[in-house]
PDB file of N, CA and C in Angstrom:
ATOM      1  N   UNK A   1      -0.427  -7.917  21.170  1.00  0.00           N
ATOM      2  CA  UNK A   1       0.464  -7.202  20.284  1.00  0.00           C
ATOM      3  C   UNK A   1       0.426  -5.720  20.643  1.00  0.00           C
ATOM      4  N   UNK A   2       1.666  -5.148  20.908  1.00  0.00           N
ATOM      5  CA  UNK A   2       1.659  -3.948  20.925  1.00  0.00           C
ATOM      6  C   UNK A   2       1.659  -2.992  19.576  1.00  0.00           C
ATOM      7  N   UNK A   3       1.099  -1.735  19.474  1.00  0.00           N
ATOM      8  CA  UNK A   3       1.720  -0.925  18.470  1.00  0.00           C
ATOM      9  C   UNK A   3       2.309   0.427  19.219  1.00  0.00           C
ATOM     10  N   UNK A   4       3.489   0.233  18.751  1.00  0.00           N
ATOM     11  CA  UNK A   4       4.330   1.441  19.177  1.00  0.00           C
ATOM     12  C   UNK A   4       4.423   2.553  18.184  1.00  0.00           C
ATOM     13  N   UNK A   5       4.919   3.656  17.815  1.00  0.00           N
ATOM     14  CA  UNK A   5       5.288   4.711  16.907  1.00  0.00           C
ATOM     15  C   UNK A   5       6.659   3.834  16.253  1.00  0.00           C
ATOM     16  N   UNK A   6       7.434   2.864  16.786  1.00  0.00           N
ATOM     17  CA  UNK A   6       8.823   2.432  16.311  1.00  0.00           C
ATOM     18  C   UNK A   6       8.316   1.224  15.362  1.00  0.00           C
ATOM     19  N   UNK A   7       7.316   0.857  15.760  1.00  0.00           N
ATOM     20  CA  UNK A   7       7.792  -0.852  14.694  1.00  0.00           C
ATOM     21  C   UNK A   7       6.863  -0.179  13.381  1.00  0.00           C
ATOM     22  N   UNK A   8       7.334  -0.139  12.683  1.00  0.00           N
ATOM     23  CA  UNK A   8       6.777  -0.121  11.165  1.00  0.00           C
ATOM     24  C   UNK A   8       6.521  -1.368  10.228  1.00  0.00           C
ATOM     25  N   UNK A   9       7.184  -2.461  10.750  1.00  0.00           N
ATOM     26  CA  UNK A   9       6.403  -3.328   9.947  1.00  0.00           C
ATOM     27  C   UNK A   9       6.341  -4.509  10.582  1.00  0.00           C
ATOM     28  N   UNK A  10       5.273  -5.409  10.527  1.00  0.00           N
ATOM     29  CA  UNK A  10       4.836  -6.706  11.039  1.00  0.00           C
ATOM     30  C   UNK A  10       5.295  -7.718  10.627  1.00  0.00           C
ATOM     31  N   UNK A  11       5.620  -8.991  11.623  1.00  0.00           N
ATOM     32  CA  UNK A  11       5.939 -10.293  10.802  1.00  0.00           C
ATOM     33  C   UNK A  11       4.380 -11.102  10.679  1.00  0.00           C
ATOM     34  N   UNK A  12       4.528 -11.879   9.672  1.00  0.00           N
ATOM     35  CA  UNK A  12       3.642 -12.680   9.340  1.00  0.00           C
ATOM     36  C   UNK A  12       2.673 -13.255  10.306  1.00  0.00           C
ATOM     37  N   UNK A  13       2.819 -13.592  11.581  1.00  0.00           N
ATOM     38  CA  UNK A  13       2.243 -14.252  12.528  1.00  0.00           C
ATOM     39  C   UNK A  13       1.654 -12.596  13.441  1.00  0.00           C
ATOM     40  N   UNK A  14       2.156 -11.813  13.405  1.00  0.00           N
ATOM     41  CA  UNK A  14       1.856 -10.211  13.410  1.00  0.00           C
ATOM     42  C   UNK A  14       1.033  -9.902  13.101  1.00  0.00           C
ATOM     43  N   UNK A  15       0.910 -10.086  11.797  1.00  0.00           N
ATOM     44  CA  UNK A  15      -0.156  -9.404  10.806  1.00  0.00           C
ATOM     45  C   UNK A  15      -1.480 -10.321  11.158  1.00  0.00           C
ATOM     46  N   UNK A  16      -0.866 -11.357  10.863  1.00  0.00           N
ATOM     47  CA  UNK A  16      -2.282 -12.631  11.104  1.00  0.00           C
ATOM     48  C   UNK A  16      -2.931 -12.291  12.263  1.00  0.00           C
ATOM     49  N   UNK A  17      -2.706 -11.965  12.939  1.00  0.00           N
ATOM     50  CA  UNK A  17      -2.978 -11.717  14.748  1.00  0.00           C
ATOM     51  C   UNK A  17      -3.747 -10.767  14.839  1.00  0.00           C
ATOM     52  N   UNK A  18      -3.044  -9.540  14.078  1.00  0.00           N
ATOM     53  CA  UNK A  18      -3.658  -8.181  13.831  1.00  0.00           C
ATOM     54  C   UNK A  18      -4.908  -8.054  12.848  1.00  0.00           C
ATOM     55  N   UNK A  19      -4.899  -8.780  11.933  1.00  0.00           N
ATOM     56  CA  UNK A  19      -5.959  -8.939  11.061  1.00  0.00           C
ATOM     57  C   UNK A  19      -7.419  -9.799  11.373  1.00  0.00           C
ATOM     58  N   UNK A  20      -6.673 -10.543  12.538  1.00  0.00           N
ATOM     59  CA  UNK A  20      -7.622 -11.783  13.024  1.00  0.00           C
ATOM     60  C   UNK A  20      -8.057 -12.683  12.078  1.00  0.00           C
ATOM     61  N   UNK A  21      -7.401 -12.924  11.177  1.00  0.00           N
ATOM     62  CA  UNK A  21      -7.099 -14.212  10.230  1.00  0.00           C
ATOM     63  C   UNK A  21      -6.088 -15.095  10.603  1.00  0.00           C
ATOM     64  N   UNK A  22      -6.563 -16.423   9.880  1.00  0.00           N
ATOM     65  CA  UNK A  22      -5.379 -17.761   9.823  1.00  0.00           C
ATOM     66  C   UNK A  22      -4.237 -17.099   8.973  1.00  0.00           C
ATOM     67  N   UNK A  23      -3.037 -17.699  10.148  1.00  0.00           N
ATOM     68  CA  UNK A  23      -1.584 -17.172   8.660  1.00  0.00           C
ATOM     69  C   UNK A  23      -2.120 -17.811   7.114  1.00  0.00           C
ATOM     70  N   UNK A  24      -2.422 -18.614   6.988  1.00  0.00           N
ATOM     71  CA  UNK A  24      -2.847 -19.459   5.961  1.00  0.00           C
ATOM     72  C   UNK A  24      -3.474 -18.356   4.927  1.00  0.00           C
ATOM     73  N   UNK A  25      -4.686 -17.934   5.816  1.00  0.00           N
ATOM     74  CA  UNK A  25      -5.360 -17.085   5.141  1.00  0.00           C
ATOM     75  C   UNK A  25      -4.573 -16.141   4.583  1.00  0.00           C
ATOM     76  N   UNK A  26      -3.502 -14.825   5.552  1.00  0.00           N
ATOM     77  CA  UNK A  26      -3.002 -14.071   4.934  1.00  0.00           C
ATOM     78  C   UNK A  26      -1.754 -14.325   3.878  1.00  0.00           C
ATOM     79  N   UNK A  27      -1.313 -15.697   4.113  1.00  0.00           N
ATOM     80  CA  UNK A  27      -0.355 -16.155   2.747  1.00  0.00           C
ATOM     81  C   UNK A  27      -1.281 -16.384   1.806  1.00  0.00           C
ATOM     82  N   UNK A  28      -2.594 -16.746   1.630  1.00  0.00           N
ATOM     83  CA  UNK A  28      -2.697 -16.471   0.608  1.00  0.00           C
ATOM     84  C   UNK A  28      -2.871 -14.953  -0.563  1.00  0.00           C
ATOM     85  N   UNK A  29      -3.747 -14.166   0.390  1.00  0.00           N
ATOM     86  CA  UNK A  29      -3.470 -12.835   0.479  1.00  0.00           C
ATOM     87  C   UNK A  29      -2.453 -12.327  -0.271  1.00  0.00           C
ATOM     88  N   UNK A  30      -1.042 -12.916   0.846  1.00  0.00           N
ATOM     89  CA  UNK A  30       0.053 -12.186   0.073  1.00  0.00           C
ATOM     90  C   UNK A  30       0.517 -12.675  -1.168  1.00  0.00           C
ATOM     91  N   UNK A  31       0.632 -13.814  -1.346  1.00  0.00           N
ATOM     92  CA  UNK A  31       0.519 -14.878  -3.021  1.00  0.00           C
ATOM     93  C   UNK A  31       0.114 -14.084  -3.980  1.00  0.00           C
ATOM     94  N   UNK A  32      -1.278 -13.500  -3.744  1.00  0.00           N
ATOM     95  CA  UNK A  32      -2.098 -13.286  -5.021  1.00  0.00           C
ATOM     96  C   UNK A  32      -1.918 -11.982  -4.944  1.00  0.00           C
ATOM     97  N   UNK A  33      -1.275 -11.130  -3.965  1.00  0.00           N
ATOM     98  CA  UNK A  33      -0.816  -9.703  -4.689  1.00  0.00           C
ATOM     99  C   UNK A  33      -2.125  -9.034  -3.873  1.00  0.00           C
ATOM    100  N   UNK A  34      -3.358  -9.269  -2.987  1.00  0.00           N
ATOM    101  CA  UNK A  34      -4.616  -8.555  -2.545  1.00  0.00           C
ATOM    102  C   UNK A  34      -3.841  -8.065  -1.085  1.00  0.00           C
ATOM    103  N   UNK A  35      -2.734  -7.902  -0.509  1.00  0.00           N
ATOM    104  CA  UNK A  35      -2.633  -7.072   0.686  1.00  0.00           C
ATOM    105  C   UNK A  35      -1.463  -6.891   0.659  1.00  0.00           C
ATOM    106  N   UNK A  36      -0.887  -5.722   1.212  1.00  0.00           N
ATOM    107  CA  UNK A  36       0.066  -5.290   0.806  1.00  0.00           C
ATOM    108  C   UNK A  36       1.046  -5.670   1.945  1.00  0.00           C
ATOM    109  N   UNK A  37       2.376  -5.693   1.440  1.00  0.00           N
ATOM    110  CA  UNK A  37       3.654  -6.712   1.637  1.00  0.00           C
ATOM    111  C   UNK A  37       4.854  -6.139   1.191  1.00  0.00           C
ATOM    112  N   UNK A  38       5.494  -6.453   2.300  1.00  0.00           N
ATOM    113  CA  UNK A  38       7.129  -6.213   1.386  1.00  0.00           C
ATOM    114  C   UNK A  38       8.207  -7.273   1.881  1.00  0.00           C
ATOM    115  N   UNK A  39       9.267  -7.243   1.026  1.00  0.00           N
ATOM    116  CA  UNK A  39      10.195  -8.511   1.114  1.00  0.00           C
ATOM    117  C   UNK A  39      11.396  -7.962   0.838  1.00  0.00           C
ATOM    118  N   UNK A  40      12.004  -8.451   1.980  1.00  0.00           N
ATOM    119  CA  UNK A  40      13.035  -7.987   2.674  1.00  0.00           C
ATOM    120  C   UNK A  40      13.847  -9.474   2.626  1.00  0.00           C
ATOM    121  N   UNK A  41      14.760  -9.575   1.682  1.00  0.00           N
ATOM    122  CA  UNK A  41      15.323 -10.747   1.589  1.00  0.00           C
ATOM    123  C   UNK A  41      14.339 -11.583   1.265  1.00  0.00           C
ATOM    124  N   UNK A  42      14.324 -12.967   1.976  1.00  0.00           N
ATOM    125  CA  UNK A  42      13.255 -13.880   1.621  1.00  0.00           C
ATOM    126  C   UNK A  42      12.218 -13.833   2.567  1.00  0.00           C
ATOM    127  N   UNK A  43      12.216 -12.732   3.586  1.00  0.00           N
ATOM    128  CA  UNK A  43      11.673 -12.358   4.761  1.00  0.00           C
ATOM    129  C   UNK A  43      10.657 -11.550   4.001  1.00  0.00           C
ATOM    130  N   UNK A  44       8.980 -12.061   4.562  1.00  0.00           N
ATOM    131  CA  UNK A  44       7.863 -10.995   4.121  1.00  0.00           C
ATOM    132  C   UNK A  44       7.637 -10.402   5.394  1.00  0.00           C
ATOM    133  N   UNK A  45       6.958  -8.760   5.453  1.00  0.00           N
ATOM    134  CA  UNK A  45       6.780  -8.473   6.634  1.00  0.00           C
ATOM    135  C   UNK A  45       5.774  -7.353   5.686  1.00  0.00           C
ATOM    136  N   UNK A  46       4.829  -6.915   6.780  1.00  0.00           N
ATOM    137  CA  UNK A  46       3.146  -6.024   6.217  1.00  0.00           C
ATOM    138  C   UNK A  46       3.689  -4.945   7.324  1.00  0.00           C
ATOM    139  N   UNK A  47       3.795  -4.047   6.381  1.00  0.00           N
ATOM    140  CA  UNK A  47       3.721  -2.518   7.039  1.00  0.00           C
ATOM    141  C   UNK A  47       2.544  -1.992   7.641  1.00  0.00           C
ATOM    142  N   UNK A  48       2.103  -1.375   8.510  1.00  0.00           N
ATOM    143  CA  UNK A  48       1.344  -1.346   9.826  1.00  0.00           C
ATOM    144  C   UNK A  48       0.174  -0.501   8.885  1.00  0.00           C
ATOM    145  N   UNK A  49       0.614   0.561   8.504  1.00  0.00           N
ATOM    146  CA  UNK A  49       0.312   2.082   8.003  1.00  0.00           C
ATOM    147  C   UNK A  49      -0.764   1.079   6.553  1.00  0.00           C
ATOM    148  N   UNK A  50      -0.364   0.615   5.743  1.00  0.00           N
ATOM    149  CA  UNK A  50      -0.876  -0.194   4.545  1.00  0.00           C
ATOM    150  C   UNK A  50      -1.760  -0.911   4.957  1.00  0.00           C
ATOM    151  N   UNK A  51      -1.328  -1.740   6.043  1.00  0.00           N
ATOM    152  CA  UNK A  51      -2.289  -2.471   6.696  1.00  0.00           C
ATOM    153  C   UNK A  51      -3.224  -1.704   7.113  1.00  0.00           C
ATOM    154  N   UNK A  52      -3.623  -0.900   7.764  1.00  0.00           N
ATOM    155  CA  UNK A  52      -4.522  -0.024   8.285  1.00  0.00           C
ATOM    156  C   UNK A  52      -5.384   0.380   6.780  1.00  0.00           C
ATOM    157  N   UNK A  53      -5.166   1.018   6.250  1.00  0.00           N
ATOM    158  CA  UNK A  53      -5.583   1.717   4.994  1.00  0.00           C
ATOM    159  C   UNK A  53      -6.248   0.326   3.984  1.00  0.00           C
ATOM    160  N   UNK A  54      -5.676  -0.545   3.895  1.00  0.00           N
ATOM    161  CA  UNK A  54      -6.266  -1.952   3.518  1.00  0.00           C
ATOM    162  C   UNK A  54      -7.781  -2.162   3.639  1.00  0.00           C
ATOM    163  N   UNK A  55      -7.205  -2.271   5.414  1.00  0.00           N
ATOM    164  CA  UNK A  55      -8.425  -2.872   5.850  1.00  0.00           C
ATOM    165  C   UNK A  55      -9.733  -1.596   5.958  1.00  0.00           C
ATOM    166  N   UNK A  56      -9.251  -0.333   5.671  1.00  0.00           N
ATOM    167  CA  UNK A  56     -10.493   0.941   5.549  1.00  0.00           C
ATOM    168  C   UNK A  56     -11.373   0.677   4.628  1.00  0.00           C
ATOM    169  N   UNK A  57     -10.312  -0.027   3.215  1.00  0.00           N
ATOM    170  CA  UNK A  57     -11.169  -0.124   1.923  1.00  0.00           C
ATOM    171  C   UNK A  57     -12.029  -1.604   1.713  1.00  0.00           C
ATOM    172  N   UNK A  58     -11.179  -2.328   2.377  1.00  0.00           N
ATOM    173  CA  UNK A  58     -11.934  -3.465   2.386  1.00  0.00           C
ATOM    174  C   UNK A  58     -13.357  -3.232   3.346  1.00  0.00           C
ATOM    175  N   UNK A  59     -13.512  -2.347   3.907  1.00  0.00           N
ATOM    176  CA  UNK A  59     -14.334  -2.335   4.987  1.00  0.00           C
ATOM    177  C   UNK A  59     -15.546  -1.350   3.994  1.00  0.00           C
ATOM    178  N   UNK A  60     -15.006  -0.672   3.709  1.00  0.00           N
ATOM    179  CA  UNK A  60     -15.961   0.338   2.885  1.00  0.00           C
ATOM    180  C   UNK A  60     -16.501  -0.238   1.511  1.00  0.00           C
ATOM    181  N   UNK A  61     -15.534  -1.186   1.305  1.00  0.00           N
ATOM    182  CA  UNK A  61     -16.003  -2.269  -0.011  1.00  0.00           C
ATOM    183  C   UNK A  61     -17.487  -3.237   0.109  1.00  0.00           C
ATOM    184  N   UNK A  62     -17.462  -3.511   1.441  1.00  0.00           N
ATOM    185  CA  UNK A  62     -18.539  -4.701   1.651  1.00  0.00           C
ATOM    186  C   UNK A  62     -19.538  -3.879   2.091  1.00  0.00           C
ATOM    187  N   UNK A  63     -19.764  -2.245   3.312  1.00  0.00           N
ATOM    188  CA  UNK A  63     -20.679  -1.824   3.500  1.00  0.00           C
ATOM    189  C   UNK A  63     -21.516  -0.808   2.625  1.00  0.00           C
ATOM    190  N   UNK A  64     -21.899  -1.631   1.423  1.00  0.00           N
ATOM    191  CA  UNK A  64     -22.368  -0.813   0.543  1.00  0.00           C
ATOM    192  C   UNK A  64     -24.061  -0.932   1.022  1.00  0.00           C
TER     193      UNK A  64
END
């Protein structure tokens, strides 16, 4: 996966890739409202920038 300055937001199989989770995993994720998402028609897609910042807090959450 590339990241360029142009793509601002990820498709689902994107994100999964990028996160190094099962899509599975991140639908559930997106279900329950814990990672952030937007929907674009019936189309979900995870903004890069959110994603990043996500995963800071989740990261700073567990190394206590």
């Amino acid at each position: 996966m590339t990241d360029t300055p142009f793509t601002l937001l990820l498709t689902p199989p994107q994100a999964a890739e990028a996160l190094a989770i099962s899509p599975r995993k991140l639908w559930s994720l997106t279900t329950s409202g814990e990672i952030p998402h937007v929907r674009i028609g019936r189309s979900v897609r995870y903004p890069i920038d959110d994603l990043r910042t996500w995963t800071q807090i989740q990261t700073k959450g567990v190394a206590k």
